[in-house]
Protein backbone atom coordinates (compact mmCIF):
# COMPACT_ATOMS: atom_id res chain seq x y z
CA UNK A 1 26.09 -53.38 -33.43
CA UNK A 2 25.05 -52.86 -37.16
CA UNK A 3 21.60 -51.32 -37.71
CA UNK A 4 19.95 -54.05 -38.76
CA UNK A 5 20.61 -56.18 -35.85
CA UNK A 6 19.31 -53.41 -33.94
CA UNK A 7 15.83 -52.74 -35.81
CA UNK A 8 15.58 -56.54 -35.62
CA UNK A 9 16.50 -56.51 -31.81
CA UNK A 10 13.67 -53.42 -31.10
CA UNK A 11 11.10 -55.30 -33.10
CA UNK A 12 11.40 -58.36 -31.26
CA UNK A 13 10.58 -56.29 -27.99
CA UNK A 14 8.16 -54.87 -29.24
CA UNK A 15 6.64 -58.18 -30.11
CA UNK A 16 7.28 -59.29 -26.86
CA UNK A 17 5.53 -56.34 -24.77
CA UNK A 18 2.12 -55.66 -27.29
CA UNK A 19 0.81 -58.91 -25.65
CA UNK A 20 1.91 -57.94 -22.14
CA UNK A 21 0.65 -54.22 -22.46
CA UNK A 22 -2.42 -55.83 -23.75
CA UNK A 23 -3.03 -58.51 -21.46
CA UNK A 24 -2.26 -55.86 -18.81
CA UNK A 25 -5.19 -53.42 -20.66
CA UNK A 26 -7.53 -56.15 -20.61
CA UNK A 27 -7.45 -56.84 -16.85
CA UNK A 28 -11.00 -56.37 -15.48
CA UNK A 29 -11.70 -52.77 -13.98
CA UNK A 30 -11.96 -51.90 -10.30
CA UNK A 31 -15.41 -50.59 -10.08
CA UNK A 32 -15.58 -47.58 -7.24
CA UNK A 33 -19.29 -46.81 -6.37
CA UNK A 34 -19.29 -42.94 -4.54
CA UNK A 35 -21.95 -42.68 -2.38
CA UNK A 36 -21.84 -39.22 -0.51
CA UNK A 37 -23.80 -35.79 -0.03
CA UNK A 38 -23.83 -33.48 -2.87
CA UNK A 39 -27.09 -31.83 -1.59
CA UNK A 40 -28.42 -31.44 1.95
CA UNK A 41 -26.78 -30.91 5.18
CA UNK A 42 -23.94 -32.78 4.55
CA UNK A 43 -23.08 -31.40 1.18
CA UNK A 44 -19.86 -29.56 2.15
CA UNK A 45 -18.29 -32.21 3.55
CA UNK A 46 -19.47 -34.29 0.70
CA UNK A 47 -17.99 -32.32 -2.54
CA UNK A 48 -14.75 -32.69 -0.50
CA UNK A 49 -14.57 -35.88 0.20
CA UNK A 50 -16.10 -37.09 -3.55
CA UNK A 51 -12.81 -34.12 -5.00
CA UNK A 52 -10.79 -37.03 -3.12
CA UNK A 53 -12.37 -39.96 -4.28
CA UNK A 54 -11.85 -39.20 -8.14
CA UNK A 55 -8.40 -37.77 -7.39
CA UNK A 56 -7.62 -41.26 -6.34
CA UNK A 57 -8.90 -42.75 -9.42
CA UNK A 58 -6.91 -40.36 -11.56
CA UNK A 59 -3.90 -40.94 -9.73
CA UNK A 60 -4.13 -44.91 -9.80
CA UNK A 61 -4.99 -44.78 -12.96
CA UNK A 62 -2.28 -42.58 -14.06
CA UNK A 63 0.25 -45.25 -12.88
CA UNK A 64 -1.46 -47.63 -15.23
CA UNK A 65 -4.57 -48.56 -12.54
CA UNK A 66 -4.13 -51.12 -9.59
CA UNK A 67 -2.25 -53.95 -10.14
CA UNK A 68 -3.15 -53.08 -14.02
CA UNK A 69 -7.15 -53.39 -13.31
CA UNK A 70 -8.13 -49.55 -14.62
CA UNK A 71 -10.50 -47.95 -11.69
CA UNK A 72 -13.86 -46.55 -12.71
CA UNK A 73 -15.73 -44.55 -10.14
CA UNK A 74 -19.67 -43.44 -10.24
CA UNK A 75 -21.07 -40.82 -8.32
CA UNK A 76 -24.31 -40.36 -6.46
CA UNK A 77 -25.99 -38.30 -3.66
CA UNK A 78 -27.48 -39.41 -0.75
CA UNK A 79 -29.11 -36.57 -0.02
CA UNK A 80 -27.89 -36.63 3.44
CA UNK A 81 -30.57 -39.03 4.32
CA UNK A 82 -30.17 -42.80 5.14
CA UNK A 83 -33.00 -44.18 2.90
CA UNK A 84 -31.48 -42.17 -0.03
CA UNK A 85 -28.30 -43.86 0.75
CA UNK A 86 -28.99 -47.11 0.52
CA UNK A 87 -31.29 -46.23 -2.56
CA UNK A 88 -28.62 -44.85 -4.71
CA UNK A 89 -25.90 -47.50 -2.71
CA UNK A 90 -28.17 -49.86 -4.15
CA UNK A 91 -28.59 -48.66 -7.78
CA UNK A 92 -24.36 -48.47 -7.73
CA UNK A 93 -23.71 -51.98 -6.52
CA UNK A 94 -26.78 -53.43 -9.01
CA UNK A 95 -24.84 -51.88 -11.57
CA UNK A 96 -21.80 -53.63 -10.83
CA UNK A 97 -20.06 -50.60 -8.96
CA UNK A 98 -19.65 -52.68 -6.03
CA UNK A 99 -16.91 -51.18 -3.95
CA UNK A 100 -18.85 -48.70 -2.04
CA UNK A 101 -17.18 -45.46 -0.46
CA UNK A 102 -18.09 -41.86 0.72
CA UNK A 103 -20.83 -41.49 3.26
CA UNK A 104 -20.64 -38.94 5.79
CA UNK A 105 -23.15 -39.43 8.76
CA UNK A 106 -22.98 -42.77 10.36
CA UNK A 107 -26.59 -43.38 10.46
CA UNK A 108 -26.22 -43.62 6.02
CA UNK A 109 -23.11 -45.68 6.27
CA UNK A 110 -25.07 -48.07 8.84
CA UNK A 111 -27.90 -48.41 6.43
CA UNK A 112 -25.55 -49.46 3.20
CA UNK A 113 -23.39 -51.74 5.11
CA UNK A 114 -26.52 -54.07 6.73
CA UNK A 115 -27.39 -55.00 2.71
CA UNK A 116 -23.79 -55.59 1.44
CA UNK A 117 -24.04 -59.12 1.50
CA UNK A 118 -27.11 -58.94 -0.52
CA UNK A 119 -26.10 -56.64 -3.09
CA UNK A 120 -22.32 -58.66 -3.46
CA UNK A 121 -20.68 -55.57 -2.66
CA UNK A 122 -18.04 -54.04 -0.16
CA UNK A 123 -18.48 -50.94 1.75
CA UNK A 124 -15.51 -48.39 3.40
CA UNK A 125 -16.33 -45.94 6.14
CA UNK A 126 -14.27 -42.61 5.52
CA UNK A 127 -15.91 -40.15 7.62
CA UNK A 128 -17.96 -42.13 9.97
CA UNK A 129 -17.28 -42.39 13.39
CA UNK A 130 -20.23 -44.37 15.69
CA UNK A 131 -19.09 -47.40 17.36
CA UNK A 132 -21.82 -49.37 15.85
CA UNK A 133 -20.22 -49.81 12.50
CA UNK A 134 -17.69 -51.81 14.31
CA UNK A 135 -19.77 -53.02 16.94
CA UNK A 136 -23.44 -54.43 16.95
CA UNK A 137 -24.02 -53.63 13.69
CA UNK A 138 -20.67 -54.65 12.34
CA UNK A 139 -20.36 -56.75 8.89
CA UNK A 140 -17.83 -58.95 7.11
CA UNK A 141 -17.79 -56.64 4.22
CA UNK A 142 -17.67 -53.12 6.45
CA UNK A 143 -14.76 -51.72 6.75
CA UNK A 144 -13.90 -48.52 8.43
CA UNK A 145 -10.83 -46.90 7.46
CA UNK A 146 -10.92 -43.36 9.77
CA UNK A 147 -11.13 -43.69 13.52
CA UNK A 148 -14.07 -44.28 15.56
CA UNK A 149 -15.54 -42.74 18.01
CA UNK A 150 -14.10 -45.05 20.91
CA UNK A 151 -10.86 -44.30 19.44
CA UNK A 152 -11.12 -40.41 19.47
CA UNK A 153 -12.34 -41.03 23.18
CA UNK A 154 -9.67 -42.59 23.87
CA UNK A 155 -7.70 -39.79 22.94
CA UNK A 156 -9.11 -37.28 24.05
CA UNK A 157 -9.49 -38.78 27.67
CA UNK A 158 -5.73 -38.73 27.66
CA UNK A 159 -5.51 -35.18 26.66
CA UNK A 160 -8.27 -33.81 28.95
CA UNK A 161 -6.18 -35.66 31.97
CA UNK A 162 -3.76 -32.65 31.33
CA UNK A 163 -6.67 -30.08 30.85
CA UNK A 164 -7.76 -27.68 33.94
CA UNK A 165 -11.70 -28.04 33.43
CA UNK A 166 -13.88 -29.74 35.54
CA UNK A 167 -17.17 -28.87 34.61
CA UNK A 168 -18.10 -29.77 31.06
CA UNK A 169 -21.56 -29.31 28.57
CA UNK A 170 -22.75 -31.11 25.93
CA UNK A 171 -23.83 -30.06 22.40
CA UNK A 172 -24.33 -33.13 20.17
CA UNK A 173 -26.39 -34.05 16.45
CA UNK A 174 -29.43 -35.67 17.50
CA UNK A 175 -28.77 -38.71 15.65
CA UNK A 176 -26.81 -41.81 16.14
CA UNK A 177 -23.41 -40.49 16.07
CA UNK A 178 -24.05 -37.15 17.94
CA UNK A 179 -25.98 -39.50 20.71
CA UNK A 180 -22.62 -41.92 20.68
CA UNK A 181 -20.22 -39.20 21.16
CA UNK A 182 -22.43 -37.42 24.00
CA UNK A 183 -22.48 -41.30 26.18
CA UNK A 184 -18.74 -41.83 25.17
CA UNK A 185 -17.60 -38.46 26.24
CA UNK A 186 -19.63 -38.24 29.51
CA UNK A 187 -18.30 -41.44 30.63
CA UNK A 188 -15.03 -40.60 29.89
CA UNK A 189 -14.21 -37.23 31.94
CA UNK A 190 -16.95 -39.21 34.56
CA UNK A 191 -13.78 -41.84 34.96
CA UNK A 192 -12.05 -38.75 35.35
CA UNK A 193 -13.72 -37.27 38.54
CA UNK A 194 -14.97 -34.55 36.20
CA UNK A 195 -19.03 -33.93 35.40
CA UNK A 196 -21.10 -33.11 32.61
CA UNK A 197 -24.02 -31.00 34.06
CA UNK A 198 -25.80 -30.42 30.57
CA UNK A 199 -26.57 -32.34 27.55
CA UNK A 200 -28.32 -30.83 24.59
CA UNK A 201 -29.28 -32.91 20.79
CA UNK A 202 -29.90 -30.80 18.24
CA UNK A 203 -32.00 -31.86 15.36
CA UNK A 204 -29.86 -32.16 11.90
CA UNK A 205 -30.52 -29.33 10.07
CA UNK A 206 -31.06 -26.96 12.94
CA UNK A 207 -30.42 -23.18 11.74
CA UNK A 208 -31.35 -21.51 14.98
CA UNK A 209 -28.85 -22.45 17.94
CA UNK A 210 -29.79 -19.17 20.27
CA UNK A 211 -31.96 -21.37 22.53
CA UNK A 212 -29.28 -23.80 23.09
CA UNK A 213 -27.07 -21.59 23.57
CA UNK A 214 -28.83 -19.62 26.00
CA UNK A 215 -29.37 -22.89 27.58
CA UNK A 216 -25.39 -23.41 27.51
CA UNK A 217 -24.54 -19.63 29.13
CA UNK A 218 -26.70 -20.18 31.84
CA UNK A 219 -25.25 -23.82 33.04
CA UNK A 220 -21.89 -22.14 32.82
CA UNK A 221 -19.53 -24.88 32.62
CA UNK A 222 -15.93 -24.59 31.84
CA UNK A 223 -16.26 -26.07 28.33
CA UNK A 224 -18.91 -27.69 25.89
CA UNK A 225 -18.05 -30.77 23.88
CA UNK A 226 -19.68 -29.99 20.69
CA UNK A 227 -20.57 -33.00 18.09
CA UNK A 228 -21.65 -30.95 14.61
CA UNK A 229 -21.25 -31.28 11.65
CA UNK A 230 -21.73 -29.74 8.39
CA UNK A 231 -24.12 -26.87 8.04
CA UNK A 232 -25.10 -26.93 11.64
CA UNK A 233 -21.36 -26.76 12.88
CA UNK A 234 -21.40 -23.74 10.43
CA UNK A 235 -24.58 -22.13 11.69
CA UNK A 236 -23.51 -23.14 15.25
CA UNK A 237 -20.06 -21.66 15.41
CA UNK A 238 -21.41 -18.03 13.69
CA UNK A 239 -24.43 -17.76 16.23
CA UNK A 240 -21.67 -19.12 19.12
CA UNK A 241 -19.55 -16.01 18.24
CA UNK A 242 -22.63 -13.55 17.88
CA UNK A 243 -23.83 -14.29 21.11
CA UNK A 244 -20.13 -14.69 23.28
CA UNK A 245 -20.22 -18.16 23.78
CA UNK A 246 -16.89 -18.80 23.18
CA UNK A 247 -15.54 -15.74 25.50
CA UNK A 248 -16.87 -17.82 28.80
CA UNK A 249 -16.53 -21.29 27.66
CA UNK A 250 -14.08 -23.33 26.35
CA UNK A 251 -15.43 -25.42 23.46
CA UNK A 252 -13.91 -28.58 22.22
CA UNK A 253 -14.83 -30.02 19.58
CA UNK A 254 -15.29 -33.77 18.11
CA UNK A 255 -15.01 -33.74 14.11
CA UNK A 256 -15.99 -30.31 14.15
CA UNK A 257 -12.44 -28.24 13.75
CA UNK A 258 -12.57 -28.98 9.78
CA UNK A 259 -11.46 -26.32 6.88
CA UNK A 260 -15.00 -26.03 5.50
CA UNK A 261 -16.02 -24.42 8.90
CA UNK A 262 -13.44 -22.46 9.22
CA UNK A 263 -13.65 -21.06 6.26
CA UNK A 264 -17.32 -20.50 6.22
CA UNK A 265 -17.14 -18.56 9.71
CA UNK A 266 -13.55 -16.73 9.82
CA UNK A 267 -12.23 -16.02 12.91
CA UNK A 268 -14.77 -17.40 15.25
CA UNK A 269 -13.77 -20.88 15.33
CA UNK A 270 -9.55 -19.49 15.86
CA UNK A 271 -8.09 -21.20 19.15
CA UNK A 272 -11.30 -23.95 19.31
CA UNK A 273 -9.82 -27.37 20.05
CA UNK A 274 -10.11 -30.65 18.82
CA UNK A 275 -9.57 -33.99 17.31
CA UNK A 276 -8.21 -33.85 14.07
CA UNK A 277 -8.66 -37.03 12.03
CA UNK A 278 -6.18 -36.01 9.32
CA UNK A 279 -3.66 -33.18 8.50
CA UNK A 280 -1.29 -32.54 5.20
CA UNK A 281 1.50 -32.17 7.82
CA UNK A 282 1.77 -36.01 8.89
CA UNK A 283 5.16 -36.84 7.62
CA UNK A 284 5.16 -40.21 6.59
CA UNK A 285 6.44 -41.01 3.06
CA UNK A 286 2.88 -41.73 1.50
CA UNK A 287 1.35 -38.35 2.60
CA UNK A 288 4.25 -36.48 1.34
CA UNK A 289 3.59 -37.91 -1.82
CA UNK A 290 -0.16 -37.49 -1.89
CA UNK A 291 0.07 -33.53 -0.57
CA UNK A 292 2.83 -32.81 -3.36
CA UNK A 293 0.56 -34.04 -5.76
CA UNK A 294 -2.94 -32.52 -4.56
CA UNK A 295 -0.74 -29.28 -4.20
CA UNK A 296 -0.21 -29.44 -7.98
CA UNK A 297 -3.44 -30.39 -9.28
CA UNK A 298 -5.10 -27.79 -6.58
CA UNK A 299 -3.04 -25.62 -5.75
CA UNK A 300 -3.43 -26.39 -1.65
CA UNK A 301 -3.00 -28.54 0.85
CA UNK A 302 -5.62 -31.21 1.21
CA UNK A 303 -8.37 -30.56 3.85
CA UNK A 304 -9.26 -33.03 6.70
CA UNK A 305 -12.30 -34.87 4.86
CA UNK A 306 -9.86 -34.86 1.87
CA UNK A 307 -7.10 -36.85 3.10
CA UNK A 308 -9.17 -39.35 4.74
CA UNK A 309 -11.33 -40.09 1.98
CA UNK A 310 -7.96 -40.44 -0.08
CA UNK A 311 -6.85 -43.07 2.60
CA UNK A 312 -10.29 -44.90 2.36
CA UNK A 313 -9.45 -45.37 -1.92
CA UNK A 314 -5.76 -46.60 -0.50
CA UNK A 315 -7.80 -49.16 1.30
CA UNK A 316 -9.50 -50.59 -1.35
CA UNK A 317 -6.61 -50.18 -3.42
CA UNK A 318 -4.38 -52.06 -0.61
CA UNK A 319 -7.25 -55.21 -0.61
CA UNK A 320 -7.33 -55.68 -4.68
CA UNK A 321 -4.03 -56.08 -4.63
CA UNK A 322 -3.55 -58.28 -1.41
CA UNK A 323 -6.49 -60.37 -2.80
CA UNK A 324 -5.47 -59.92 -6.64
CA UNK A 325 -8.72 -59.46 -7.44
CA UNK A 326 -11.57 -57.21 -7.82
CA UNK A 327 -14.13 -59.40 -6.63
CA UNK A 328 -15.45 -57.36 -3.03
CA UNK A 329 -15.81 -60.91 -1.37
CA UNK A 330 -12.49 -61.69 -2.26
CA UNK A 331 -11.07 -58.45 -1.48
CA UNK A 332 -12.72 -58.46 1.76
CA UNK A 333 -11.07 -61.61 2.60
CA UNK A 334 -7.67 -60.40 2.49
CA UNK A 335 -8.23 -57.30 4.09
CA UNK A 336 -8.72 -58.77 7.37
CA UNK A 337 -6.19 -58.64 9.28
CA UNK A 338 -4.35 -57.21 6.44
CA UNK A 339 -0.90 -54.90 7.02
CA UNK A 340 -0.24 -52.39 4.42
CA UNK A 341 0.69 -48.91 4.38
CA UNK A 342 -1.09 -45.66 4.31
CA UNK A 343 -0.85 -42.27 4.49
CA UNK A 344 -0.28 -42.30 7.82
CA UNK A 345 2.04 -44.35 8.15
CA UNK A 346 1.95 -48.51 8.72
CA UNK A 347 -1.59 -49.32 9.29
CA UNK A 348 -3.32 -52.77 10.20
CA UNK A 349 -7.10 -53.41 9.42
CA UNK A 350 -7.97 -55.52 12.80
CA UNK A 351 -9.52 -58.82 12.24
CA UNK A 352 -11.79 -58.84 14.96
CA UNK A 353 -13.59 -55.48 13.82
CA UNK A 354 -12.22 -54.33 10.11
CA UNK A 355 -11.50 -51.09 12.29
CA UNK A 356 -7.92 -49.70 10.37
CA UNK A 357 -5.51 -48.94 13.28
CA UNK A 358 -3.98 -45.61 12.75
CA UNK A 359 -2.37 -42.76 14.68
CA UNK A 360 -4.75 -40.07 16.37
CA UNK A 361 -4.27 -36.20 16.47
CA UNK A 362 -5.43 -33.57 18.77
CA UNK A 363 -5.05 -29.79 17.88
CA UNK A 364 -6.35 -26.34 17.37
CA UNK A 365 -7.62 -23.76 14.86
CA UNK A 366 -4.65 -21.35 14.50
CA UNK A 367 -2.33 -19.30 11.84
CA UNK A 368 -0.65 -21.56 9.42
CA UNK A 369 0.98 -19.82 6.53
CA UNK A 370 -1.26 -16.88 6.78
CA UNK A 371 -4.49 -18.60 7.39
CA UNK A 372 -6.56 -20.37 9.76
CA UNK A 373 -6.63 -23.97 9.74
CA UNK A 374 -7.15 -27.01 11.99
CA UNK A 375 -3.59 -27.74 13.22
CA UNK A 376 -2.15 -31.08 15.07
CA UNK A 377 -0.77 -30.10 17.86
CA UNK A 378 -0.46 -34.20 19.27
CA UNK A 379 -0.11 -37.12 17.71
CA UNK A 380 -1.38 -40.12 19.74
CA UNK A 381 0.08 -43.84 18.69
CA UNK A 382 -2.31 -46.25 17.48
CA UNK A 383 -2.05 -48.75 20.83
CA UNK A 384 -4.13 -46.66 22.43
CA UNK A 385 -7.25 -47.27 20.65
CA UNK A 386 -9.62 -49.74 22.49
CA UNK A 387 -9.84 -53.65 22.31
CA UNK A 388 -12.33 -54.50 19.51
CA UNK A 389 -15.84 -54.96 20.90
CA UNK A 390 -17.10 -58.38 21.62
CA UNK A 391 -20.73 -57.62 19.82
CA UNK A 392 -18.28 -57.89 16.62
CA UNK A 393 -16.22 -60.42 17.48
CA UNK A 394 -19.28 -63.11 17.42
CA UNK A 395 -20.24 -61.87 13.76
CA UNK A 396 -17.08 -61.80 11.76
């Protein structure tokens, strides 16, 4: 082929993509509204999970955005409080940032998702675990994309069937979640023929534990099922260790066995057990993919509140383009029900709740590649989680 036929030949492409490539940059952007703790008790957990959150915009956006709609994402801090939450989720979805993300406690993720209709936006749980979120207070625009706390229940049930305590304690957050947990768990080992002789709540933002744990020593059960989070769990797990909790008692913990505790308190929290709602060692094709990159950009592996806060932006992601759209009612639409895959694996957002059906993971703090960190030791299919509960059935 003579040159001219061939600069005539490349400038007829060309012709032909400039309108695609700018019909494709026109394409109206996904609008990501962050909603999690950057100050307060919470804040740990929330630089993590927002790290995520923009790491998933970058990424999408990197392979030309979803479905060719760029994503934008705006932060803003909750403060750890619900009223802040749905103040700031409020200000983000008037501005038009209307697929909400990021919480941490339950009790804020409960308060943005009962005014999503209201504000025309869409709302996915990342972190949160209380059944209410897909239960009585379920919504057609609340999703939850981590597992709940009937679903960690579950688990754990299972795995204490194979355990050799009897005699348990409890140690929850005195707020909705912590309360959940604390019902869930003594009814479970109950079924069991097992007991719970004590339960303790802790306030949020409790910095002295001794009286609780004195409390704990003296019941002397076998094991305490702790429910902390944050800078409690932190302050919790150092006064556990000064006072030698942990050298009498077994303690087990539920979404407590995270790397921002460990790090914080060293080699206290080292053989503590678990659930473990996400770990850069699922092998699935997706999380291969995600760690390899996150290992570049970082230079580690992703934490726990890091890879689920990922999979809660794959969500969304997995709706827009299911709906082909970026309208949240639209997108909500096709997400029930939906199939799609994730990180950990193939995943299916049940109709009857929006709860995302994924594997669960049991483990325990240990050496991995010279450090500590929360490692699965179990993996748990997703048929074992619960039927979805009948107080959500009758609103979606």
């Amino acid at each position: 082929m003579n040159q001219p036929n061939q600069l005539r030949r490349a400038a007829l492409a060309l012709a032909i993509a400039l309108p695609l490539a700018a019909g494709a940059q026109t394409k109206e952007p996904l609008r990501i509204g962050a909603v999690s703790s950057q100050s307060g008790v919470f804040a740990q957990q929330g630089q993590e999970t927002l790290r995520a959150i923009q790491f998933a915009v970058d990424e999408a956006n990197a392979r030309g955005g979803v479905d060719g709609h760029p994503v934008t994402v705006q932060i803003a801090d909750d403060e750890g409080t619900p009223e802040a939450g749905r103040r700031v989720a409020e200000k983000l979805a008037r501005d038009g940032n209307r697929f909400l993300i990021g919480a941490i406690p339950s009790s804020i993720s409960l308060a943005i998702g009962q005014n999503l209709d209201r504000w025309d936006a869409m709302y996915v749980s990342v972190l949160s675990k209380s059944d209410k979120l897909t239960g009585d207070s379920c919504k057609p625009r609340l999703f939850r994309a981590n597992h709940s706390d009937a679903m960690d229940l579950a688990m754990m049930g299972e795995w204490l069937k194979t355990q050799k305590e009897q005699n348990f304690a409890v140690l929850a957050a005195d707020y909705v979640w912590g309360r959940d947990s604390a019902e869930f768990f003594g009814k479970t080992v109950k079924a069991q023929g097992k007991s719970v002789g004590l339960e303790l709540f802790a306030p949020v933002g409790t910095k002295d534990f001794s009286p609780y744990i004195a409390q704990l020593k003296a019941a002397k059960p076998q094991a305490v099922w702790v429910v902390l989070t944050g800078r409690d769990a932190i302050a919790f797990a150092k006064q556990a260790a000064e006072f030698g909790l942990g050298n009498s008692v077994r303690i087990i913990g539920h979404a407590y066995i995270f790397d921002y505790l460990i790090k914080a308190t060293g080699s206290t929290t080292e053989g503590v057990w678990g659930n473990i709602g996400y770990g850069p060692e699922i092998d699935t094709p997706m999380n291969r993919s995600f760690v390899a990159g996150w290992q570049k950009q970082f230079g580690r592996t992703p934490t726990e509140n890091e890879g689920q806060a990922y999979n809660g932006m794959q969500v969304i992601f997995a709706g827009v383009r299911k709906a082909d759209s970026v309208k949240p009612a639209e997108v909500a639409a096709a997400l029930h029900g939906a199939s799609f895959d994730t990180i950990y694996g193939p995943a299916v957002m049940r109709a009857e709740d929006n709860q995302l059906l994924i594997p669960n993971y049991v483990g325990r703090v240990k050496p991995v590649g010279g450090e500590l960190k929360p490692a699965i030791e179990q993996r748990f299919d997703r048929s074992i989680a619960p039927p979805a509960s009948d107080k959500c059935r009758q609103q979606l």
